[in-house]
Protein backbone atom coordinates (compact mmCIF):
# COMPACT_ATOMS: atom_id res chain seq x y z
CA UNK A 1 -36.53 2.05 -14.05
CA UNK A 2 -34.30 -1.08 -14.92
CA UNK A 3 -33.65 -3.54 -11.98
CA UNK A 4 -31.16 -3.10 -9.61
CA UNK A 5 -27.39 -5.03 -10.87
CA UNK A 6 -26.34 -7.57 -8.41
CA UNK A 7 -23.16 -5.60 -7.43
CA UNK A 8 -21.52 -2.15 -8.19
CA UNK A 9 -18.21 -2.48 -9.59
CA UNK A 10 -15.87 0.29 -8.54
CA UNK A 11 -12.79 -0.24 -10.69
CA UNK A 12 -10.20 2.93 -9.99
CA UNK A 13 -7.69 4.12 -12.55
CA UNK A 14 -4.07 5.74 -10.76
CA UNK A 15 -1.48 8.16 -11.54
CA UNK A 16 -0.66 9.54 -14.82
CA UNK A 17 -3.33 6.81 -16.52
CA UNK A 18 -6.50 7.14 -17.72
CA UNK A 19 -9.78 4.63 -16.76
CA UNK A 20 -9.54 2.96 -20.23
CA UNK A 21 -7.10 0.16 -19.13
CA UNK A 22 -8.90 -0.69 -15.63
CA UNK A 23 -12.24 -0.43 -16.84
CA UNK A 24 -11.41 -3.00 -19.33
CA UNK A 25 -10.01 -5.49 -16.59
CA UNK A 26 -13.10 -4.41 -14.38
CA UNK A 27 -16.05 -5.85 -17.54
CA UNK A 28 -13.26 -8.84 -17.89
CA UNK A 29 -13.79 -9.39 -14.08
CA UNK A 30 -17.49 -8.52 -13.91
CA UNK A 31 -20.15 -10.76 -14.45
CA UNK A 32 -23.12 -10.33 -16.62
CA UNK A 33 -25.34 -8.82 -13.64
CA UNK A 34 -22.88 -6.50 -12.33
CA UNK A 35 -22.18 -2.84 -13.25
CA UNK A 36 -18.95 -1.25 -13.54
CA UNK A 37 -18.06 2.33 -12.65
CA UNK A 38 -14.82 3.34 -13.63
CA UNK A 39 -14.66 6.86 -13.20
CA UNK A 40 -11.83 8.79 -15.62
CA UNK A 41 -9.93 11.48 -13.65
CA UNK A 42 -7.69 12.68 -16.79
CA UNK A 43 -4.00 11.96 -17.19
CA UNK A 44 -2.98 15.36 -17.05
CA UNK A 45 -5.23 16.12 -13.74
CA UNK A 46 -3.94 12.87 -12.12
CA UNK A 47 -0.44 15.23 -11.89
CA UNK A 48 -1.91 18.44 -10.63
CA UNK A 49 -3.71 17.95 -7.12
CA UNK A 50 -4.74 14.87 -4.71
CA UNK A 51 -8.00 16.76 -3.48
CA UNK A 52 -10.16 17.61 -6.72
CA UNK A 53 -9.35 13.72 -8.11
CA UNK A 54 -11.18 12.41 -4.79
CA UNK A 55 -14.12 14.88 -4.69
CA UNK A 56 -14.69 13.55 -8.13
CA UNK A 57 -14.53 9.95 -7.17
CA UNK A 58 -16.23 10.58 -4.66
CA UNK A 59 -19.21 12.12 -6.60
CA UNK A 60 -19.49 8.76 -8.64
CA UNK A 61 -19.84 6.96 -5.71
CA UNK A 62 -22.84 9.17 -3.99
CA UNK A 63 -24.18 8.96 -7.63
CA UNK A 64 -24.28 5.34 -7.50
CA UNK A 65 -25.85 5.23 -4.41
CA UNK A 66 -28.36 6.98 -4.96
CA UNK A 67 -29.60 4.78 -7.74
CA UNK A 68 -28.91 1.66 -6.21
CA UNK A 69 -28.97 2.20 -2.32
CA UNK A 70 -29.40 -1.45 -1.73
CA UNK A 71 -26.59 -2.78 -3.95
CA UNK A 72 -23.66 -4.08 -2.58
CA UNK A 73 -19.70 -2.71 -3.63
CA UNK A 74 -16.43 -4.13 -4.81
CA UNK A 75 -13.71 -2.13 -5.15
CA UNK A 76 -10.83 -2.67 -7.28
CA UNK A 77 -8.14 0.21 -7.38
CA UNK A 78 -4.92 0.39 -8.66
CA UNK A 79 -1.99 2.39 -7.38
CA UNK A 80 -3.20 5.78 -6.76
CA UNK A 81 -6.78 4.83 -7.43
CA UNK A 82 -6.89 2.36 -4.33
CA UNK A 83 -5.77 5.64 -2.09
CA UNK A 84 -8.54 7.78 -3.31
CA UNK A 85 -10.52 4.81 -2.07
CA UNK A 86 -8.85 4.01 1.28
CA UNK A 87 -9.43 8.35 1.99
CA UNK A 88 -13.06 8.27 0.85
CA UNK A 89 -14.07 4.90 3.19
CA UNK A 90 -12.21 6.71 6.09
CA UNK A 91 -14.33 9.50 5.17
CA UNK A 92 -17.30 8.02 4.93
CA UNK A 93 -17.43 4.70 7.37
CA UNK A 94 -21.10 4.58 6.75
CA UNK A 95 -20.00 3.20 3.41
CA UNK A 96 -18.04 0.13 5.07
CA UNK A 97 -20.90 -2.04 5.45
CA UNK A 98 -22.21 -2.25 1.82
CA UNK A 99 -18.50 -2.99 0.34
CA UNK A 100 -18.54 -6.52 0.38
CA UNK A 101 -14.42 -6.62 -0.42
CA UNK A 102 -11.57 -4.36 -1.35
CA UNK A 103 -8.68 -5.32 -3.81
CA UNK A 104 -5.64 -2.41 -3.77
CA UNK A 105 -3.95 -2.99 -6.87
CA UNK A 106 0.13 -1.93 -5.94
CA UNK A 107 -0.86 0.56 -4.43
CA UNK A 108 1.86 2.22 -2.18
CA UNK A 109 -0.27 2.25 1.32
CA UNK A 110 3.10 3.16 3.44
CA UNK A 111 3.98 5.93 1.06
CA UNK A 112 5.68 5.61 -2.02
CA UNK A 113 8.91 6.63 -1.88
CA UNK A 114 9.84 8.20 -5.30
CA UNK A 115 6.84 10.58 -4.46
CA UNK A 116 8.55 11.21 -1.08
CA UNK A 117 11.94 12.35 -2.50
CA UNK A 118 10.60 14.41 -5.32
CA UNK A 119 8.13 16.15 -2.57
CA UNK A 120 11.65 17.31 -1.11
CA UNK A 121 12.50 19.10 -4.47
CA UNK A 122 9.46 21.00 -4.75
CA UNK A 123 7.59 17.55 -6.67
CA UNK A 124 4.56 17.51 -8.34
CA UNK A 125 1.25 18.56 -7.29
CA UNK A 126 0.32 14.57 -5.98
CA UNK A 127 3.97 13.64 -5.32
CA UNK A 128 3.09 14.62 -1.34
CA UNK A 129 0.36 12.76 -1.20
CA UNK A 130 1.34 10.07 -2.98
CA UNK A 131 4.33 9.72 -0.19
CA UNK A 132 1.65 9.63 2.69
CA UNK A 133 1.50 6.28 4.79
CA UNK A 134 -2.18 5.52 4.53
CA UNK A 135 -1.03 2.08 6.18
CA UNK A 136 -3.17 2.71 9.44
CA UNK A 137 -6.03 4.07 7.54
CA UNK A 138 -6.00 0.56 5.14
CA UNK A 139 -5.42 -1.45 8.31
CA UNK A 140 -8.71 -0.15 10.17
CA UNK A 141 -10.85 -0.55 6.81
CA UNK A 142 -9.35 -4.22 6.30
CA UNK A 143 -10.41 -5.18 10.06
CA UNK A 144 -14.04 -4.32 8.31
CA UNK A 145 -13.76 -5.05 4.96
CA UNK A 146 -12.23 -8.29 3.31
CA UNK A 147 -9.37 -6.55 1.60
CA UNK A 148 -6.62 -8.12 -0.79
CA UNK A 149 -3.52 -6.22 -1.42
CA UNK A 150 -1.74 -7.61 -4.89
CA UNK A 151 2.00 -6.57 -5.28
CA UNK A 152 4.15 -6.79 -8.15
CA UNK A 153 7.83 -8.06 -7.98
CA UNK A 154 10.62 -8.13 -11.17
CA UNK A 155 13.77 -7.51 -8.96
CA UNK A 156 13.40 -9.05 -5.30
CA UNK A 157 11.83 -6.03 -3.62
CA UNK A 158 9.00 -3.97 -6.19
CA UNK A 159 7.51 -3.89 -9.24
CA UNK A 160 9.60 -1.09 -10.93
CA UNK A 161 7.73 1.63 -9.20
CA UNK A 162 6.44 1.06 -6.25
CA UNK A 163 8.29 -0.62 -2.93
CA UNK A 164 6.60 -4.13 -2.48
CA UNK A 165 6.63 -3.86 1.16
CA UNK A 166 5.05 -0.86 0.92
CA UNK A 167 1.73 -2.35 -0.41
CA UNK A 168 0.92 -4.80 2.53
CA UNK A 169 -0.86 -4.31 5.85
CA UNK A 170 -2.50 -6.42 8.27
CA UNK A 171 -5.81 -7.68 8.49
CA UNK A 172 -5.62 -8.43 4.21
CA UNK A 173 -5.03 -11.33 2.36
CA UNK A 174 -1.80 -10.87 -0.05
CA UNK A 175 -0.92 -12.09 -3.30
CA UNK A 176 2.58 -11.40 -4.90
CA UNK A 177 2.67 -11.65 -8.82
CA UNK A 178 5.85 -11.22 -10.87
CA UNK A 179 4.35 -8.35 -12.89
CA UNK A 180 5.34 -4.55 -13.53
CA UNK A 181 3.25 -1.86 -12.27
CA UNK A 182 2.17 -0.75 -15.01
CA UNK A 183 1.08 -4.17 -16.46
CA UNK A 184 -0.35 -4.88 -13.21
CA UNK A 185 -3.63 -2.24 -13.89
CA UNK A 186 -5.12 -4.81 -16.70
CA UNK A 187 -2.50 -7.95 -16.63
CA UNK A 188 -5.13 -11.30 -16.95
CA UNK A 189 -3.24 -12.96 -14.07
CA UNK A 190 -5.15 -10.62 -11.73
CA UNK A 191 -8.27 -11.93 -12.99
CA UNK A 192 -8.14 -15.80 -11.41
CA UNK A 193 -6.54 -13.93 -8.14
CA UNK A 194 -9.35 -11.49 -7.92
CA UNK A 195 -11.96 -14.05 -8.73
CA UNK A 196 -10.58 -16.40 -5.87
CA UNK A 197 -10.20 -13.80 -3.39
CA UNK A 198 -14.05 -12.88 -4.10
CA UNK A 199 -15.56 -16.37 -4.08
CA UNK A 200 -14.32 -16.45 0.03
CA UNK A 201 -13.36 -13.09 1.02
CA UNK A 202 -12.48 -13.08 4.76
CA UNK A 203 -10.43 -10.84 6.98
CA UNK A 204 -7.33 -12.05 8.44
CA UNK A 205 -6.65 -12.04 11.71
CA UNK A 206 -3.68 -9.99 12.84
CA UNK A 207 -0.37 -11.68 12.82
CA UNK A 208 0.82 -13.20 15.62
CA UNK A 209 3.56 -11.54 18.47
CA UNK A 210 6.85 -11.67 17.51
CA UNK A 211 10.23 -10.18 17.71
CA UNK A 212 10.21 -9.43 14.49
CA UNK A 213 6.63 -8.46 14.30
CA UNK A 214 6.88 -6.38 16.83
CA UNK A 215 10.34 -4.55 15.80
CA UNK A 216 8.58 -3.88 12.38
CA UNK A 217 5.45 -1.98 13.85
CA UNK A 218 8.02 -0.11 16.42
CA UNK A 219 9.63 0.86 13.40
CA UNK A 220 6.99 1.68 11.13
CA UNK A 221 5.26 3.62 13.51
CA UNK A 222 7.87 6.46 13.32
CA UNK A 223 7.10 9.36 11.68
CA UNK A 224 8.65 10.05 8.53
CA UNK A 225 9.37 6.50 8.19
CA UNK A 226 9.27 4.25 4.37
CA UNK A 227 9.45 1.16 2.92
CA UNK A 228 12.55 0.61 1.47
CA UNK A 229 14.02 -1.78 -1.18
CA UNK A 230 16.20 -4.95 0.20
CA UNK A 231 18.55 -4.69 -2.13
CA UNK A 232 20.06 -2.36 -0.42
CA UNK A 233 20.80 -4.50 2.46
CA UNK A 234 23.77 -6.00 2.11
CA UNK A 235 25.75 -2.56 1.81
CA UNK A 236 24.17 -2.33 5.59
CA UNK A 237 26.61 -2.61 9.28
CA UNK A 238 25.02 -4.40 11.90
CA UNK A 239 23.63 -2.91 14.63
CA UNK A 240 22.31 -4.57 17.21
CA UNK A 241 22.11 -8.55 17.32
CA UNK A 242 19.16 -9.94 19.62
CA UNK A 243 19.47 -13.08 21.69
CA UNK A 244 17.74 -15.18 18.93
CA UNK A 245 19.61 -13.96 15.86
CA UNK A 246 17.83 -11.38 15.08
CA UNK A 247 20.16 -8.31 13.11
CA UNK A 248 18.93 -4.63 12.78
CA UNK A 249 21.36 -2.83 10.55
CA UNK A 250 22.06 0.62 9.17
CA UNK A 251 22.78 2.27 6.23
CA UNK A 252 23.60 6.07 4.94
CA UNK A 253 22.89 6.58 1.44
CA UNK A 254 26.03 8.47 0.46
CA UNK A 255 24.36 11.31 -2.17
CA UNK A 256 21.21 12.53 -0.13
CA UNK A 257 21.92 10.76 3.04
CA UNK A 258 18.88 8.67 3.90
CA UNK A 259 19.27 6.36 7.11
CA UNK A 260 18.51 2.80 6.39
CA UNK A 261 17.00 0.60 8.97
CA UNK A 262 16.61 -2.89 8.13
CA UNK A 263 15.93 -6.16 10.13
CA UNK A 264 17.12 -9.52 9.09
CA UNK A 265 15.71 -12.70 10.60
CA UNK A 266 17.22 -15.67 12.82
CA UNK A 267 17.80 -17.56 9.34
CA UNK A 268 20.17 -14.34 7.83
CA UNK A 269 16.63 -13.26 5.45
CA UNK A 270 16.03 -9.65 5.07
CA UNK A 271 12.38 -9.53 6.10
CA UNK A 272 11.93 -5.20 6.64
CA UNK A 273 13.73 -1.92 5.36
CA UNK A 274 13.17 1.22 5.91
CA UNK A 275 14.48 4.75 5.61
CA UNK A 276 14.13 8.31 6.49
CA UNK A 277 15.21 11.50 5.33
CA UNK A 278 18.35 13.23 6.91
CA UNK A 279 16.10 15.30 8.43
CA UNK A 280 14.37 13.25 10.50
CA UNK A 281 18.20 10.82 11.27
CA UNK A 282 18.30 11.70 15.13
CA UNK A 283 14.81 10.70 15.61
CA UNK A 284 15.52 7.17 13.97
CA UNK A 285 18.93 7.05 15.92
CA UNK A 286 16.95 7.42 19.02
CA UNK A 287 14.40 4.93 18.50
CA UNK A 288 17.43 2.41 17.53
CA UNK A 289 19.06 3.04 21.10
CA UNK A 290 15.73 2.88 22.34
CA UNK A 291 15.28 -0.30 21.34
CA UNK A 292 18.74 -1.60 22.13
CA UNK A 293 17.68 -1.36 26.00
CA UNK A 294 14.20 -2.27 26.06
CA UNK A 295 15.01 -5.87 23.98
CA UNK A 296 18.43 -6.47 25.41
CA UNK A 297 20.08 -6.43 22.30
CA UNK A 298 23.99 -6.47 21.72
CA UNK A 299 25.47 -3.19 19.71
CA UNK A 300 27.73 -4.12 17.37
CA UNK A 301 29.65 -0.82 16.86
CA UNK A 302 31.97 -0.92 13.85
């Protein structure tokens, strides 16, 4: 039997792609003592269901360990590919302590929201899970594991696809690049990044109490609730003003009529947005007046 490879390189292919971009970023990022395991789930399958796409990873990953059960992990996923990873080490916490760091390639961890909105037309077989906030499930990992979220931006709030907001949580280190999803599976500017973040990976510590800080995890705690793009901020009406400048506004989409939540800080910076279906308006309504009383805040009604 050959001798055991320093590390295991888990490099994860997402939606509607195949492993051969990835896996050529992963042996770019590898070095000569490492092995790379870049498992290919199919374009066409990466469409049809959520479920048989993780058993499979899943399978590579038991595989592995059984040849090498004293090998340490990296994991690099991108998009949908660092979800199938976030599920399986939720799954499988005995895994934690042999992953020596996590990198989630743009991948939408509070739900992306073109997945959401086709999901309430009928969607695609992975457009529901897709639109799933794994945000608490890559939050309790990332107090574990040394985890680095990477986020493309082109237009001030994603990169084309996926909600840049969407693909932070606490506890990781975060790295913004002005790259297109797409580009973002193989682009060489993640190499350096990755390389960095692996030389000293650390957890962060979680971010300190604020007003702000704490108005985004009231918010993002509802159910139903997803990251939305601040562009669409300045169409928003101020709702309540807090004693230190602090703005939460609203906004109705007119055609499907999504309510808008967004914060803005004491320097007039849009720094959250979020929205929810029509269906679930009252609820966010209610949490808004909620919050009026419990911070003091001044309504500003139109």
């Amino acid at each position: 039997m050959s001798s055991a490879p320093a590390y295991l390189l888990f490099a994860q292919h997402g939606w509607a792609d195949t492993n051969r971009a990835i896996a050529h970023l992963a042996t770019q990022l590898a070095t000569a003592e490492a092995r790379v395991i870049a498992p290919n789930l199919g374009w066409l399958d990466t469409w049809l269901a959520f479920a048989p796409l993780l058993a499979r990873v899943e399978q590579a990953a038991m595989a592995a360990l059984q040849r090498y059960p004293d090998t340490p992990w990296r994991i690099v996923g991108h998009s949908m590919g660092g979800l199938l990873w976030l599920e399986l080490l939720t799954q499988h916490p005995e895994w934690r302590s042999r992953v020596h760091s996590l990198v989630l390639v743009a991948s939408p961890l509070g739900g992306a929201d073109v997945a959401h909105l086709l999901a309430l037309f009928g969607g695609l077989g992975t457009s529901r899970p897709l639109a799933t906030n794994r945000r608490p499930l890559a939050e309790a990992i990332a107090r574990e594991i040394p985890t680095l979220t990477i986020t493309g931006d082109i237009d001030g709030g994603s990169d084309g696809t996926v909600i840049a907001a969407a693909t932070c949580c606490a506890h990781a280190q975060s790295v913004t690049l002005p790259i297109d999803h797409a580009s973002l599976k193989n682009h060489p500017a993640l190499i350096p990044v990755i390389q960095k973040f692996w030389a000293n990976p650390q957890v962060v510590p979680a971010p300190e109490p604020s007003l702000v800080n704490d108005l985004i995890a009231r918010l993002r705690s509802l159910p139903g609730l997803l990251d939305a793009h601040y562009r669409d901020w300045p169409r928003t009406t101020v709702a309540l003003r807090f004693p230190d400048g602090t703005t939460l506004s609203t906004w109705r989409q007119p055609l499907i009529g999504t309510e808008h939540v967004f914060l803005g800080d004491r320097d007039g910076r849009c720094c959250f947005g979020g929205f929810v279906t029509a269906a679930a308006r009252a609820r966010l309504q209610a949490e808004i007046a909620a919050i009026a009383r419990d911070y003091q805040a001044q309504r500003c009604d139109p």
